[in-house]
PDB file of N, CA and C in Angstrom:
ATOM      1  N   UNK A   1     241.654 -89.340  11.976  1.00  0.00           N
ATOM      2  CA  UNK A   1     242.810 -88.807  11.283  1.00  0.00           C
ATOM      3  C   UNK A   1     242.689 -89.100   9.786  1.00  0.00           C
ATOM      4  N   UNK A   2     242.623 -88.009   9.167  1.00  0.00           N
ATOM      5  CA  UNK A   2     242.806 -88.511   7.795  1.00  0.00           C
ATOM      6  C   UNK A   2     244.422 -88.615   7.224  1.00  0.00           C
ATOM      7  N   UNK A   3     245.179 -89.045   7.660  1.00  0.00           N
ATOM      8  CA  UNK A   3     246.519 -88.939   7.104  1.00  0.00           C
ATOM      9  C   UNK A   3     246.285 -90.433   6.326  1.00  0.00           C
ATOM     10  N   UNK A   4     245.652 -91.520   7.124  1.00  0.00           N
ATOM     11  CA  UNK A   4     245.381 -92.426   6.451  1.00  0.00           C
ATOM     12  C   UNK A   4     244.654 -93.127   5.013  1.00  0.00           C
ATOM     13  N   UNK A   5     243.748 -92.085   4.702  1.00  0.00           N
ATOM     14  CA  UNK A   5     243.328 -92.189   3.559  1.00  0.00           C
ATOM     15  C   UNK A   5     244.092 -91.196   2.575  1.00  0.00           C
ATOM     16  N   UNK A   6     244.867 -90.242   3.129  1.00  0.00           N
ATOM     17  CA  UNK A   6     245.379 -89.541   2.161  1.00  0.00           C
ATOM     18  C   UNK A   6     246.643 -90.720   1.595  1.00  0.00           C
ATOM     19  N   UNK A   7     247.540 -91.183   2.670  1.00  0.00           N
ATOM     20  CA  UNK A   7     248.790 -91.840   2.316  1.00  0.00           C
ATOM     21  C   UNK A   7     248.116 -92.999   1.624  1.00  0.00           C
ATOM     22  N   UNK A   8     247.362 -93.863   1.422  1.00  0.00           N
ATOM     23  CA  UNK A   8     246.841 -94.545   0.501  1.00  0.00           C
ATOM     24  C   UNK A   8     246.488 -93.744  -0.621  1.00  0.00           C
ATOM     25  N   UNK A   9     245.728 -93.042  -0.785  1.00  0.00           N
ATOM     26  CA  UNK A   9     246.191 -92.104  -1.985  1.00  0.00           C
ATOM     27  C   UNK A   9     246.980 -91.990  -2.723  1.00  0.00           C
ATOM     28  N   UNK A  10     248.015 -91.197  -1.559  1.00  0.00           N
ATOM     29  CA  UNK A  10     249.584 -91.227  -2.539  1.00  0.00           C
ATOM     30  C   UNK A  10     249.928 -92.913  -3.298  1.00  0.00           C
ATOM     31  N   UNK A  11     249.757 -93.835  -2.370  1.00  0.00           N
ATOM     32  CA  UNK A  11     250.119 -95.284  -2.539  1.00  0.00           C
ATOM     33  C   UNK A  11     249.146 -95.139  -4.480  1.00  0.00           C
ATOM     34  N   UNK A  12     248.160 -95.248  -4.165  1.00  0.00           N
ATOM     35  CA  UNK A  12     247.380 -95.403  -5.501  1.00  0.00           C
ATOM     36  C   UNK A  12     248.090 -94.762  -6.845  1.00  0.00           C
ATOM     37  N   UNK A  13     248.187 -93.352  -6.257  1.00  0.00           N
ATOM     38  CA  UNK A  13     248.677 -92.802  -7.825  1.00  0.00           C
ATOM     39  C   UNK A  13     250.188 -93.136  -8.272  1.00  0.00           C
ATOM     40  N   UNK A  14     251.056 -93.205  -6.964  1.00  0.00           N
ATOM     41  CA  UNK A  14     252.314 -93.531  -7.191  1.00  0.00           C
ATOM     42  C   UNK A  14     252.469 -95.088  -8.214  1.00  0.00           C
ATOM     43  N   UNK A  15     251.641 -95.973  -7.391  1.00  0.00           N
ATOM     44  CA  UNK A  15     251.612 -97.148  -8.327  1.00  0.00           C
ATOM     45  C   UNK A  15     251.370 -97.089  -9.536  1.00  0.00           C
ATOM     46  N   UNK A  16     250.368 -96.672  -9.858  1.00  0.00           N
ATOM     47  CA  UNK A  16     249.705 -96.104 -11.272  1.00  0.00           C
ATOM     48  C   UNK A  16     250.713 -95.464 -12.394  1.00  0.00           C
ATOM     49  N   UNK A  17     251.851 -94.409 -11.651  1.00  0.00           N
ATOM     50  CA  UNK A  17     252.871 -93.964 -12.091  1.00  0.00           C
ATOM     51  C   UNK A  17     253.854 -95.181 -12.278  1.00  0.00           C
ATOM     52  N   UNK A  18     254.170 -95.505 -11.455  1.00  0.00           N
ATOM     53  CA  UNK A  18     255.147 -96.975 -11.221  1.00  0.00           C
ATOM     54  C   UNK A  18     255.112 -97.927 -12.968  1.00  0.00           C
ATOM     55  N   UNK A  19     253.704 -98.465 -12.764  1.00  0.00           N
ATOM     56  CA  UNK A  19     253.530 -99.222 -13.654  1.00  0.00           C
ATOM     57  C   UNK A  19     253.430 -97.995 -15.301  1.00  0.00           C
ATOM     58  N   UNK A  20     252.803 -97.447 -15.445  1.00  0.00           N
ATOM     59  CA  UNK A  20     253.111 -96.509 -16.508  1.00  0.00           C
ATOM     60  C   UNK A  20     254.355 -96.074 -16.588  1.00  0.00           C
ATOM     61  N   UNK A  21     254.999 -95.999 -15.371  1.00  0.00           N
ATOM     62  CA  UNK A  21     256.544 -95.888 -16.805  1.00  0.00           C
ATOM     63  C   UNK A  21     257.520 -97.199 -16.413  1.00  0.00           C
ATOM     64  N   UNK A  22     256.909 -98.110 -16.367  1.00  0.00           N
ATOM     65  CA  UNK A  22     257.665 -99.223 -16.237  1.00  0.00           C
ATOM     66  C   UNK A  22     258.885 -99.330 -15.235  1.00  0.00           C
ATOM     67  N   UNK A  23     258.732 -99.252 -13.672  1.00  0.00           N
ATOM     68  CA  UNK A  23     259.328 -98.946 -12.852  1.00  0.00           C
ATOM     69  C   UNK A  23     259.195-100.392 -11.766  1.00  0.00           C
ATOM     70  N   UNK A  24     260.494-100.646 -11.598  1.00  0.00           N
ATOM     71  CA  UNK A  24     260.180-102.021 -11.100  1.00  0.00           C
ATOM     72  C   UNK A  24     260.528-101.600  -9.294  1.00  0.00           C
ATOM     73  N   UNK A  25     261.667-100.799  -8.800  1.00  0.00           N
ATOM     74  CA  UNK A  25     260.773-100.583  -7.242  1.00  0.00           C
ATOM     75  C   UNK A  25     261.030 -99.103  -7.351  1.00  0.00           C
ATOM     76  N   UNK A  26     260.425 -98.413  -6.315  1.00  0.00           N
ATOM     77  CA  UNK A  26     260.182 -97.158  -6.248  1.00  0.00           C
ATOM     78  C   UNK A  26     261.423 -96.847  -4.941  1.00  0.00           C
ATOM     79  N   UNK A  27     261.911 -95.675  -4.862  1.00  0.00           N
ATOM     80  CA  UNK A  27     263.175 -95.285  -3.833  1.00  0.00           C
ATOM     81  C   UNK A  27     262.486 -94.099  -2.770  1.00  0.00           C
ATOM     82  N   UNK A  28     261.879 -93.441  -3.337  1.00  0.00           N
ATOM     83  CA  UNK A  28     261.434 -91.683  -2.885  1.00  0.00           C
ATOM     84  C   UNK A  28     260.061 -91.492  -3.704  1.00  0.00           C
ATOM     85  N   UNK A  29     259.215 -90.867  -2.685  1.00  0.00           N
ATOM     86  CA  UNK A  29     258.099 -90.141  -2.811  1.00  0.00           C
ATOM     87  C   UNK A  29     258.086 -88.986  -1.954  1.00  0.00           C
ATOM     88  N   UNK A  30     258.608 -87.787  -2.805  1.00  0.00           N
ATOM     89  CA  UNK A  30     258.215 -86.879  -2.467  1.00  0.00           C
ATOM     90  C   UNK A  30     257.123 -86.040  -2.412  1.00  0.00           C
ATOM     91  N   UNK A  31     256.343 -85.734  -1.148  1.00  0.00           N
ATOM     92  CA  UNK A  31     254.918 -84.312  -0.899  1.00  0.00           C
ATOM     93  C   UNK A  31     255.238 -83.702  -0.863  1.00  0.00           C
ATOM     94  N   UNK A  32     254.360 -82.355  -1.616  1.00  0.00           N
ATOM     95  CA  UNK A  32     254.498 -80.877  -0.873  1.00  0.00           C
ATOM     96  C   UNK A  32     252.969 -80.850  -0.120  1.00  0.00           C
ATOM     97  N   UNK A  33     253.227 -80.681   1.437  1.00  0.00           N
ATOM     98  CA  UNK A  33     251.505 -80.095   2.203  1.00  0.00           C
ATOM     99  C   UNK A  33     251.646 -79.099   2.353  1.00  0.00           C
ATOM    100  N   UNK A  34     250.949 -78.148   2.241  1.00  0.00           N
ATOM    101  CA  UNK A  34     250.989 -77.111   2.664  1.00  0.00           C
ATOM    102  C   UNK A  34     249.870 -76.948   4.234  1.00  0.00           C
ATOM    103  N   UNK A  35     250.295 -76.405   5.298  1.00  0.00           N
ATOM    104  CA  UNK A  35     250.175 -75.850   6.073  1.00  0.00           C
ATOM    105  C   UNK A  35     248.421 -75.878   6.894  1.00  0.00           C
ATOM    106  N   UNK A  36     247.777 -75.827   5.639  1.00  0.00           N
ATOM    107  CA  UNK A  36     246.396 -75.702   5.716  1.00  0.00           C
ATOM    108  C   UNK A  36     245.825 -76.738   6.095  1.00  0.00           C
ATOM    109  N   UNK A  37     246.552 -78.152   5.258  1.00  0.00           N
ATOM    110  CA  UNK A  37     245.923 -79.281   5.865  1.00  0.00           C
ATOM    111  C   UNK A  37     245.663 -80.013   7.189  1.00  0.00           C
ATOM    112  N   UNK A  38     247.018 -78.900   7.835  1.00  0.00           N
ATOM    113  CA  UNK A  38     246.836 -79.438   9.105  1.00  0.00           C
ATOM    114  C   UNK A  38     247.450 -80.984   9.232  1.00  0.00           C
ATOM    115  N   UNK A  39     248.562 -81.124   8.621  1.00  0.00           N
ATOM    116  CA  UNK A  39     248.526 -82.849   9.025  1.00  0.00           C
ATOM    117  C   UNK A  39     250.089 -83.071   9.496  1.00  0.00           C
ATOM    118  N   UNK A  40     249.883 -84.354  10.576  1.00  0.00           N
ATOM    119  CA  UNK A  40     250.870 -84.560  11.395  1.00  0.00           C
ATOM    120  C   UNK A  40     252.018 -85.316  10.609  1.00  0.00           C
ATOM    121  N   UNK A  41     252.870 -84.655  10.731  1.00  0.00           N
ATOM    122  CA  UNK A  41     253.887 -85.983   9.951  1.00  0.00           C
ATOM    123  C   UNK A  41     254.374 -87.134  10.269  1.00  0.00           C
ATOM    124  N   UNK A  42     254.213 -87.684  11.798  1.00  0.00           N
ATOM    125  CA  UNK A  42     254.456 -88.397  12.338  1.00  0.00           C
ATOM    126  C   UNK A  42     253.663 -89.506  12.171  1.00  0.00           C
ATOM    127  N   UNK A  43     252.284 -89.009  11.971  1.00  0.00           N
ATOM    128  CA  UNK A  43     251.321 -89.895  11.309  1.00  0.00           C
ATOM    129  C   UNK A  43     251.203 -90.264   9.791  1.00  0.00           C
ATOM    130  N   UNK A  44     251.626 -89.045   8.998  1.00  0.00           N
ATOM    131  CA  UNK A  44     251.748 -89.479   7.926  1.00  0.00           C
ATOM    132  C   UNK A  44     252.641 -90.694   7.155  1.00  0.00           C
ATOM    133  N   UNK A  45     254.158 -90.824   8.687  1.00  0.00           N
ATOM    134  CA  UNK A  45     255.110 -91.099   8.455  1.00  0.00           C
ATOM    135  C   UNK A  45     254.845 -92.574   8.642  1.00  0.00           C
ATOM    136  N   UNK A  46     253.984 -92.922   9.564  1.00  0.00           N
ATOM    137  CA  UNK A  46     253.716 -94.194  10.594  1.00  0.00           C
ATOM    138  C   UNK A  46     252.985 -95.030   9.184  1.00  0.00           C
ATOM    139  N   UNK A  47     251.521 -94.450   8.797  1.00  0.00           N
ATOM    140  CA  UNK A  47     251.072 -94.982   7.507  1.00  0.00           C
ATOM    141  C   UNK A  47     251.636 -95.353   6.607  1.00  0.00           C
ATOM    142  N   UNK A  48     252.682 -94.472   6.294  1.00  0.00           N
ATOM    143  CA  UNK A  48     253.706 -94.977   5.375  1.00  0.00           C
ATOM    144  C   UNK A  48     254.175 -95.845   5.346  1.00  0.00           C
ATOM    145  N   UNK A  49     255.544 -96.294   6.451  1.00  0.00           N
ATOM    146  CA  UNK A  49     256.285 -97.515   6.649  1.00  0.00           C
ATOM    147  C   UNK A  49     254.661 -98.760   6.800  1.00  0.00           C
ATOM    148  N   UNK A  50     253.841 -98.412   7.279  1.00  0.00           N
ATOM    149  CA  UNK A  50     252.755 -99.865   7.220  1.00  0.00           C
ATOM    150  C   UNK A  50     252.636-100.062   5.955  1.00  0.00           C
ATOM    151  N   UNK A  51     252.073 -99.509   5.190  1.00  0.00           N
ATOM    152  CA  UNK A  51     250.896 -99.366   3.922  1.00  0.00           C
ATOM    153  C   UNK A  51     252.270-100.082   2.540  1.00  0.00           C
ATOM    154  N   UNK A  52     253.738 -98.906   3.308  1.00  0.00           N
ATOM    155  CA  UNK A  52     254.688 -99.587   1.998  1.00  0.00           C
ATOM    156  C   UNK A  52     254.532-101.170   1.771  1.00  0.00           C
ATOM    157  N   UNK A  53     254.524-102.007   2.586  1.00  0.00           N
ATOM    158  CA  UNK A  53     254.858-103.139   2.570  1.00  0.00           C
ATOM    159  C   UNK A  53     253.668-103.897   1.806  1.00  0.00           C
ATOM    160  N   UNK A  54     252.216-103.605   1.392  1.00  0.00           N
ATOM    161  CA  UNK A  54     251.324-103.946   0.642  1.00  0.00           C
ATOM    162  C   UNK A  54     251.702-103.830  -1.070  1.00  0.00           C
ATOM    163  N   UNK A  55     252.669-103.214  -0.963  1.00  0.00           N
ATOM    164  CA  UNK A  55     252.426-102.692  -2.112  1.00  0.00           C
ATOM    165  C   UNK A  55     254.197-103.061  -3.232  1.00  0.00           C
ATOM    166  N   UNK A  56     254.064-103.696  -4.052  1.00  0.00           N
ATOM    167  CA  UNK A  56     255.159-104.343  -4.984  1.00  0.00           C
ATOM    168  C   UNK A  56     255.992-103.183  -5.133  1.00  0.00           C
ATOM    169  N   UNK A  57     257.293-103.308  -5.442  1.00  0.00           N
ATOM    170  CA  UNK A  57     257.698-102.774  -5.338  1.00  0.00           C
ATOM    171  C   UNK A  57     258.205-100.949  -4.543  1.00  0.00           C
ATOM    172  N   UNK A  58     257.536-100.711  -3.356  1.00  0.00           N
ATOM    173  CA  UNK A  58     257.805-100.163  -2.447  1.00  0.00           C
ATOM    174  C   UNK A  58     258.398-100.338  -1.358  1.00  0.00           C
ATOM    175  N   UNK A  59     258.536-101.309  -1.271  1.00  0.00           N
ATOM    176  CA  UNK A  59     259.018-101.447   0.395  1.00  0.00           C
ATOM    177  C   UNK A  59     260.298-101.018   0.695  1.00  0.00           C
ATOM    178  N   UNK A  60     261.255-100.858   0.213  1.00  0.00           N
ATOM    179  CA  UNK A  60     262.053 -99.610   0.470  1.00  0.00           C
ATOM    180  C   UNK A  60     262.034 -98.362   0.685  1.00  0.00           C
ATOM    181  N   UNK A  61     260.655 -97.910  -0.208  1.00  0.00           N
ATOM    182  CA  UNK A  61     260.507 -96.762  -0.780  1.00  0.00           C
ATOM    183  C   UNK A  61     260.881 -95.230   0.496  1.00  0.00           C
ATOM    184  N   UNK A  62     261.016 -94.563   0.610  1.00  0.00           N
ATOM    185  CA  UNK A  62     261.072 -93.285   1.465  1.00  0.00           C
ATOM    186  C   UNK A  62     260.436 -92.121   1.334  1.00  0.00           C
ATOM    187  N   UNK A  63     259.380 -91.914   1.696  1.00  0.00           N
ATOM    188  CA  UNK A  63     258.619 -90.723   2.237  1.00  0.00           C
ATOM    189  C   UNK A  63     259.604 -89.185   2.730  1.00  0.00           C
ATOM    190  N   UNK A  64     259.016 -88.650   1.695  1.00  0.00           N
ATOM    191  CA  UNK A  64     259.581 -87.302   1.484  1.00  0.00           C
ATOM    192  C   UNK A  64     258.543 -85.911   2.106  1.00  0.00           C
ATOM    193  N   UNK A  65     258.588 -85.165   2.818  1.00  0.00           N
ATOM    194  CA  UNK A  65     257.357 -84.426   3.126  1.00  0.00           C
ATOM    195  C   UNK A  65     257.581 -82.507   2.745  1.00  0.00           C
ATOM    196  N   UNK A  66     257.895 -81.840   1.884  1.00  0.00           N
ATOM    197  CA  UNK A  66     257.882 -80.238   2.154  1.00  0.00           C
ATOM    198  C   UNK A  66     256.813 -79.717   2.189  1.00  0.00           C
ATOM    199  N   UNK A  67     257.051 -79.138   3.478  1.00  0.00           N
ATOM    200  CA  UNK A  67     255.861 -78.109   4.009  1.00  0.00           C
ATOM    201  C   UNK A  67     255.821 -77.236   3.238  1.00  0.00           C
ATOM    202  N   UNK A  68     254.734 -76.156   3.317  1.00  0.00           N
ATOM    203  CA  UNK A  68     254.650 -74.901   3.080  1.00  0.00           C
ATOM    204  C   UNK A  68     253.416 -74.099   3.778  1.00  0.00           C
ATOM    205  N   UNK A  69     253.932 -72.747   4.067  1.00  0.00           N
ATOM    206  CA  UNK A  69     253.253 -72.372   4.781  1.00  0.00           C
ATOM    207  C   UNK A  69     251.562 -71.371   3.996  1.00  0.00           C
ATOM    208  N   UNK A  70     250.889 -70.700   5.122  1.00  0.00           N
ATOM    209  CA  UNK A  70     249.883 -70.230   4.376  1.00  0.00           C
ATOM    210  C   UNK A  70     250.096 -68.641   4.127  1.00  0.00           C
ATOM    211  N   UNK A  71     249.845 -68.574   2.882  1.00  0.00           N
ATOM    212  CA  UNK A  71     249.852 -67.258   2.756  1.00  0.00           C
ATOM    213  C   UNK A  71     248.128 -66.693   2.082  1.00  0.00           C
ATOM    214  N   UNK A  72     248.045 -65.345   2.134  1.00  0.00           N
ATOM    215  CA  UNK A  72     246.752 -65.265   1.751  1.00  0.00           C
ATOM    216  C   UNK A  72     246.800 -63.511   1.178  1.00  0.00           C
ATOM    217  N   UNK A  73     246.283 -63.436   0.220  1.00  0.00           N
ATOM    218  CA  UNK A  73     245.955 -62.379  -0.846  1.00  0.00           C
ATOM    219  C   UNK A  73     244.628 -61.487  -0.442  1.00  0.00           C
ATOM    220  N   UNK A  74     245.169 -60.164   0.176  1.00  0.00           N
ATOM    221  CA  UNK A  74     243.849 -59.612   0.301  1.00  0.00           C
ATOM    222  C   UNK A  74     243.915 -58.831  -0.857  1.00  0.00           C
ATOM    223  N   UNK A  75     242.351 -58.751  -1.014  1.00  0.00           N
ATOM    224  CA  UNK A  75     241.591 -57.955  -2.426  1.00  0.00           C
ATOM    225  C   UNK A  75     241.617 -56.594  -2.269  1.00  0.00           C
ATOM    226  N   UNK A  76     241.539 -56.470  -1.208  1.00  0.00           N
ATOM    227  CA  UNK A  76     241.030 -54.944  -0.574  1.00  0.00           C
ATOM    228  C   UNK A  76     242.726 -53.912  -1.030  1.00  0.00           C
ATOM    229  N   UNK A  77     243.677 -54.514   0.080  1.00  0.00           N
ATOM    230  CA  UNK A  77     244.632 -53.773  -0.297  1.00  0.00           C
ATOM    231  C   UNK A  77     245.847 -54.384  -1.148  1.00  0.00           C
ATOM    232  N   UNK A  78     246.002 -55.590  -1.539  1.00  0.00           N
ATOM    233  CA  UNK A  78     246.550 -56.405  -2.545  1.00  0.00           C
ATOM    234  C   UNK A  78     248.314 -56.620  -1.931  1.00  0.00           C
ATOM    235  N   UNK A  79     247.888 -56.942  -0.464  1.00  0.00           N
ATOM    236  CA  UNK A  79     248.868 -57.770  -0.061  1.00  0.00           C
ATOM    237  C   UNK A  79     249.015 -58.950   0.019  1.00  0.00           C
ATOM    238  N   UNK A  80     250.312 -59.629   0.292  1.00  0.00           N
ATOM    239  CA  UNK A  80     250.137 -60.912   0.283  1.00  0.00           C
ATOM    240  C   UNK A  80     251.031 -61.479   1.904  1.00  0.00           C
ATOM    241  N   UNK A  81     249.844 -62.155   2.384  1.00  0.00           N
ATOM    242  CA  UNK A  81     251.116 -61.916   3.552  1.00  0.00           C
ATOM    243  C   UNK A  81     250.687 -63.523   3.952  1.00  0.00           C
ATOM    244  N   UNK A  82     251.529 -63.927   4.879  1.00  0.00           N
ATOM    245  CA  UNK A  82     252.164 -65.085   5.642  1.00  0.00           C
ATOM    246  C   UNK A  82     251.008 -65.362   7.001  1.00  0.00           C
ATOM    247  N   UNK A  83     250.128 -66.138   7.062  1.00  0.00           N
ATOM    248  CA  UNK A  83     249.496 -66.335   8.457  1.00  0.00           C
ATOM    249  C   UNK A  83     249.821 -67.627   9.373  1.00  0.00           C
ATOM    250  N   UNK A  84     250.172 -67.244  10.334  1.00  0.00           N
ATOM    251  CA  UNK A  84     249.953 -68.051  11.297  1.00  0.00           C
ATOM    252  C   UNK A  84     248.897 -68.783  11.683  1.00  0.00           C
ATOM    253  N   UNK A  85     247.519 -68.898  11.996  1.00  0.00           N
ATOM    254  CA  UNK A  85     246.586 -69.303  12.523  1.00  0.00           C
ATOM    255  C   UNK A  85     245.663 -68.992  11.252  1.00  0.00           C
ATOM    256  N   UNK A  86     244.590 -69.957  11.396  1.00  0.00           N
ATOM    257  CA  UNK A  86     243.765 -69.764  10.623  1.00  0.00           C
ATOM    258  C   UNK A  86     242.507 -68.815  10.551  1.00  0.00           C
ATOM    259  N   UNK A  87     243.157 -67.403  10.372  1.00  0.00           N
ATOM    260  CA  UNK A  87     242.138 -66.281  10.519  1.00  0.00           C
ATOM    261  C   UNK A  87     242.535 -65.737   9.410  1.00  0.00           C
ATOM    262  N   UNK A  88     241.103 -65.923   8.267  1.00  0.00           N
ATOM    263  CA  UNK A  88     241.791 -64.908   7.275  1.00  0.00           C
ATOM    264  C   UNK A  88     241.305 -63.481   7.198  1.00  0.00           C
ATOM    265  N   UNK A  89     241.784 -63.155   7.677  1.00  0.00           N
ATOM    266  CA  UNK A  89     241.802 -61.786   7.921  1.00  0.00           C
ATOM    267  C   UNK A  89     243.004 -60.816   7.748  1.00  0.00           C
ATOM    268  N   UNK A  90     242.946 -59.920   7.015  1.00  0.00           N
ATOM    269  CA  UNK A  90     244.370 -58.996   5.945  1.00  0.00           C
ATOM    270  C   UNK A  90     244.817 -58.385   7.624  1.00  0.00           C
ATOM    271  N   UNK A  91     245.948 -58.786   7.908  1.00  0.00           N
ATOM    272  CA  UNK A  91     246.452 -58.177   9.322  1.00  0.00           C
ATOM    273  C   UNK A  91     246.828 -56.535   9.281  1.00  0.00           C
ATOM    274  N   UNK A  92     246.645 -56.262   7.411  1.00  0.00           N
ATOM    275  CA  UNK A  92     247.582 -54.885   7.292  1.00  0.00           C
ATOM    276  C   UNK A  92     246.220 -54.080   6.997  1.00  0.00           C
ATOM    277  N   UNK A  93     244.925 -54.452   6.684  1.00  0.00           N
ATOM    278  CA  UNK A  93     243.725 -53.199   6.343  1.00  0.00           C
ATOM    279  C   UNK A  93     242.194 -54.211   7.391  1.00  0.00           C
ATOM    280  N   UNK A  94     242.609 -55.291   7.714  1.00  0.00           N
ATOM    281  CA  UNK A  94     241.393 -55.805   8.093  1.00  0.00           C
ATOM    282  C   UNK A  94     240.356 -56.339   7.543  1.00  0.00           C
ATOM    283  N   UNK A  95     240.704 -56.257   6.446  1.00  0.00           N
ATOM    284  CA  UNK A  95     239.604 -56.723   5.561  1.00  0.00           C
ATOM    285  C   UNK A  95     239.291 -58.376   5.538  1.00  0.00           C
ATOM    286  N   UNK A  96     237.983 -59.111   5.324  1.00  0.00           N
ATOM    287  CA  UNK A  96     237.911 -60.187   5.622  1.00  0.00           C
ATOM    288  C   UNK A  96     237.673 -60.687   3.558  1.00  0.00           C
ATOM    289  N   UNK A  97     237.955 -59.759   3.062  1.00  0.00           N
ATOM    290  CA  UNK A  97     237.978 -59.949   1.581  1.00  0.00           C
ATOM    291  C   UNK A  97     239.319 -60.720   1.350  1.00  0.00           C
ATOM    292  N   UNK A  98     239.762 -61.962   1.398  1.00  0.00           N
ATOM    293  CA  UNK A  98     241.137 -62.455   1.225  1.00  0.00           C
ATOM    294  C   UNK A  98     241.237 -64.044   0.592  1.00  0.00           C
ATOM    295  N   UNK A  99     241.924 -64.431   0.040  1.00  0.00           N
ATOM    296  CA  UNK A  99     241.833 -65.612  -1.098  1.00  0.00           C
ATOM    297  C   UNK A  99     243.199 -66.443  -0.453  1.00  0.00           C
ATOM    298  N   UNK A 100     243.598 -67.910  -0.424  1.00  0.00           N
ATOM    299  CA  UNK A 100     244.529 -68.468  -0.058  1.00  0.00           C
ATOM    300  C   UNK A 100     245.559 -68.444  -1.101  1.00  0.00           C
ATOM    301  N   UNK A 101     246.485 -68.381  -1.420  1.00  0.00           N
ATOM    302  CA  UNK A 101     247.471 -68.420  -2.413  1.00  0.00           C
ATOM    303  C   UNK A 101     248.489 -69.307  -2.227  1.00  0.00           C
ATOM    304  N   UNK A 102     248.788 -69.634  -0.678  1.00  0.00           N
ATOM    305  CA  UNK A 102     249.507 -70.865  -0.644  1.00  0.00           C
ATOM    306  C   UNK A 102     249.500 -71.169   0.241  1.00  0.00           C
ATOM    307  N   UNK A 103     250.359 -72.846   0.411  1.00  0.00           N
ATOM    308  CA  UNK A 103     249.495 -73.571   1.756  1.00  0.00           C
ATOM    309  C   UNK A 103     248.121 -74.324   1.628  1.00  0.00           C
ATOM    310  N   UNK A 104     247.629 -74.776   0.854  1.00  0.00           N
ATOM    311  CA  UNK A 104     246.427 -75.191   0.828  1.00  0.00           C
ATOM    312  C   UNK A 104     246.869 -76.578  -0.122  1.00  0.00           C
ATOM    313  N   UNK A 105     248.015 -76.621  -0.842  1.00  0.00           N
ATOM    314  CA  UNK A 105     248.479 -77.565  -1.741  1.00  0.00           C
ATOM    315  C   UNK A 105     248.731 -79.103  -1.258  1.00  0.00           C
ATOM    316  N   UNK A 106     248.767 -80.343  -1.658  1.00  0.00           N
ATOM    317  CA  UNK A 106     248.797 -81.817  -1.430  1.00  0.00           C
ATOM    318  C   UNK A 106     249.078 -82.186  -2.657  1.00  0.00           C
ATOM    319  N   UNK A 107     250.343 -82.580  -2.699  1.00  0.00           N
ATOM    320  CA  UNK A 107     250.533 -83.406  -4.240  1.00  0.00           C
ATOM    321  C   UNK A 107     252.009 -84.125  -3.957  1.00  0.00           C
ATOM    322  N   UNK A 108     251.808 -84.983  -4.681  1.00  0.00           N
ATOM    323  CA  UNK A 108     253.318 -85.125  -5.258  1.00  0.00           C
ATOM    324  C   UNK A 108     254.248 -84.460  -5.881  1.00  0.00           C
ATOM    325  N   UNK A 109     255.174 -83.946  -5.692  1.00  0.00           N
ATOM    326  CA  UNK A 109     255.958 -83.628  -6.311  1.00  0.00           C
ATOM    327  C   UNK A 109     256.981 -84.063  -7.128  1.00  0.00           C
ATOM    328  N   UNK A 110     257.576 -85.096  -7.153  1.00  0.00           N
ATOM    329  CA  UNK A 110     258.324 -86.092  -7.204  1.00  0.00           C
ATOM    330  C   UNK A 110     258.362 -87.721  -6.638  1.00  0.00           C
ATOM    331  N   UNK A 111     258.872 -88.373  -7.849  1.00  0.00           N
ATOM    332  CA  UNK A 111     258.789 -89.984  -7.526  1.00  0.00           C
ATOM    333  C   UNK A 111     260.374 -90.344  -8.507  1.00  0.00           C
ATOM    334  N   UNK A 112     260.748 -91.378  -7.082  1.00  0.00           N
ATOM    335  CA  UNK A 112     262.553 -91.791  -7.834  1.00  0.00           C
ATOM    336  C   UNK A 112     262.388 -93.282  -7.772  1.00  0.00           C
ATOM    337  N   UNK A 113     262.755 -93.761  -8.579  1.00  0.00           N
ATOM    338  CA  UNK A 113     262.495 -95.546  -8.896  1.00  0.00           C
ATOM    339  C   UNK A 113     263.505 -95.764 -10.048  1.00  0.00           C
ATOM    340  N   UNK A 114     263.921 -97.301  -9.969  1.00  0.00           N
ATOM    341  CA  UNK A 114     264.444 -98.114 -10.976  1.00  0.00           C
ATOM    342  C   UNK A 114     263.800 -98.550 -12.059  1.00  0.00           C
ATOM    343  N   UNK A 115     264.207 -98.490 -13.368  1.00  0.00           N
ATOM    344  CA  UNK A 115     263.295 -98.704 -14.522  1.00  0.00           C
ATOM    345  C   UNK A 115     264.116-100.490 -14.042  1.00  0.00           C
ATOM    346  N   UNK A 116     263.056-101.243 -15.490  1.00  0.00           N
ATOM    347  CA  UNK A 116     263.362-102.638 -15.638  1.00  0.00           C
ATOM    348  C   UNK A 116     264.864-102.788 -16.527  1.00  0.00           C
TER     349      UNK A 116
END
C-alpha cells in the first residue's frame, strides 16, 4: 500500500509549512486525490491518526480528504468526459487519442494551525 509513504509525505511538507510560518500546532490538513490514485481512505485515515503523534505539534491535527473524479480530453473529437474505470478510451468517437485532465491530482490544498 502506498498510502503510507504518501501520508508521510504530507507529514513532511506540512511540517516544513508549520515551521515556515511559525505555527505552533496544526488543526486541519486538507487533500485533494483525485480518483486515479486509487487510494483507500480508510488507510489513508489509519496512517494518519499513527504517524500524527510523531510529529510536534500535530497530534490533534485532522485529516481532510476531497476526491475528485477522472475526467479525460479526447483530441480526436474534443470532448471532455467523466470515466469510470480506467479505460481511456473517448466513449463518444472511440478514439484511444485522449489526455487526463482531472483526477490524477495529490496535493494539499489547505493547512489550519495556531500561530505563536
Amino acid at each position: 500500500m502506498h498510502e503510507g509513504s504518501i501520508v508521510k509525505s504530507l507529514f513532511d511538507i506540512a511540517n516544513k509549512i508549520k515551521e515556515d510560518e511559525n505555527l505552533v500546532e496544526i488543526h486541519k490538513i486538507k487533500v485533494i486525490v483525485g480518483k486515479f490514485h486509487q487510494i483507500v481512505d480508510e488507510v489513508m485515515f489509519m496512517y494518519f491518526d499513527l504517524m500524527k503523534k510523531e510529529y510536534k505539534g500535530f497530534e490533534n491535527a485532522e485529516l481532510i480528504m476531497e476526491e475528485r473524479d477522472v475526467k479525460i480530453k479526447c483530441k480526436k473529437c474534443n470532448q471532455t468526459l467523466l470515466i469510470e474505470e480506467p479505460i481511456f478510451i473517448c466513449p463518444n468517437c472511440e478514439s484511444f487519442d485522449t489526455e487526463i485532465v482531472e483526477g490524477d491530482e495529490l496535493h494539499i490544498a489547505t493547512i489550519e494551525g495556531e500561530k505563536n
